[in-house]
Protein backbone atom coordinates (compact mmCIF):
# COMPACT_ATOMS: atom_id res chain seq x y z
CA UNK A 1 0.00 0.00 0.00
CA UNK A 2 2.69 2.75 0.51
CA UNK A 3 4.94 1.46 -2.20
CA UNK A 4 8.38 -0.72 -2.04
CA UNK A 5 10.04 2.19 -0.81
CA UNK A 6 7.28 3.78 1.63
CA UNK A 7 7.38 6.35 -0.86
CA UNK A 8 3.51 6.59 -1.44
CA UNK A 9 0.33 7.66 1.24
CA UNK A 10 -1.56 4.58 1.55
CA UNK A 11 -4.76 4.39 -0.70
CA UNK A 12 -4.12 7.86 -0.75
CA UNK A 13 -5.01 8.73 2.70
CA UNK A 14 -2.24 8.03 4.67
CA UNK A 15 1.27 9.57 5.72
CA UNK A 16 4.33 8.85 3.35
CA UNK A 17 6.30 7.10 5.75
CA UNK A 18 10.15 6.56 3.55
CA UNK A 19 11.69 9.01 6.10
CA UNK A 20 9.78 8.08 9.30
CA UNK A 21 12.17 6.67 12.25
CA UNK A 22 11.88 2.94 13.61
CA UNK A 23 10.90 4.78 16.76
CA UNK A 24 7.97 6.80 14.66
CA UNK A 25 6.87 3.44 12.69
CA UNK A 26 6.47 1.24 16.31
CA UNK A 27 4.47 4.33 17.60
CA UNK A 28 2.31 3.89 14.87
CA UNK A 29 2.04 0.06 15.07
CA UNK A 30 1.39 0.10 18.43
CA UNK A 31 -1.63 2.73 18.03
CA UNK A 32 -2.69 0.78 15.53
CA UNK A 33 -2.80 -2.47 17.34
CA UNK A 34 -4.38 -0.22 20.57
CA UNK A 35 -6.54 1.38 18.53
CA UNK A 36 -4.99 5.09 19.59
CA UNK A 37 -3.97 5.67 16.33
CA UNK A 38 -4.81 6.31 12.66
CA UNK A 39 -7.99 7.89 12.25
CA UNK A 40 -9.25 6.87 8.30
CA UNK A 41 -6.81 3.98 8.27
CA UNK A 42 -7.35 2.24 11.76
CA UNK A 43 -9.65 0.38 10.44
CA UNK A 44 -7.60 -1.32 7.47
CA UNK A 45 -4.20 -1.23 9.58
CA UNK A 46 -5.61 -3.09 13.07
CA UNK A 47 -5.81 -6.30 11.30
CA UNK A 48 -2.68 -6.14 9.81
CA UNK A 49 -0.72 -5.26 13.54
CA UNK A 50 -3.29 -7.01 15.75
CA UNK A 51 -1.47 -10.35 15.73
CA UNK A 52 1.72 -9.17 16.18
CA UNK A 53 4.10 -8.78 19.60
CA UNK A 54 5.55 -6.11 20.47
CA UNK A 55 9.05 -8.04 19.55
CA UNK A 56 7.53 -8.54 15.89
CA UNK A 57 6.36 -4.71 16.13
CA UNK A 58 9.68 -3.96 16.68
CA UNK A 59 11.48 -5.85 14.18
CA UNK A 60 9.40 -4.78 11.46
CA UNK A 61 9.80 -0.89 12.13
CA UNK A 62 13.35 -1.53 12.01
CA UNK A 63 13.29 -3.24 8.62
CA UNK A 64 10.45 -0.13 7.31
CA UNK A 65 13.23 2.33 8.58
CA UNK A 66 16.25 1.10 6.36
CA UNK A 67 14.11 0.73 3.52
């Protein structure tokens, strides 16, 4: 959805997120998975985080970041 680079806003709605931090990508996750974050795109991006630990969370906004 944001491109192989992060380089596009989700379905057109969300943030470009190439230059976010790891730190600013787990925020987001975690909202996401909480349900404190995201307004139009909570509902599409809780499924996709829901099932994940914070470990996994973690890993994966590493591997966004260096992108």
């Amino acid at each position: 959805c944001h491109g192989s680079k992060g380089e596009r806003p989700a379905l057109g709605k969300s943030a470009i997120i190439k230059d976010w931090t790891s730190a600013q990508i787990e925020e987001a996750l975690i909202g996401y998975k909480d349900g404190t974050y995201g307004a139009a795109m909570k509902a599409i991006m809780k499924p996709q985080v829901s099932g994940l630990s914070a470990a996994e969370i973690k890993a994966l906004s590493k591997h966004i970041s260096d992108m």
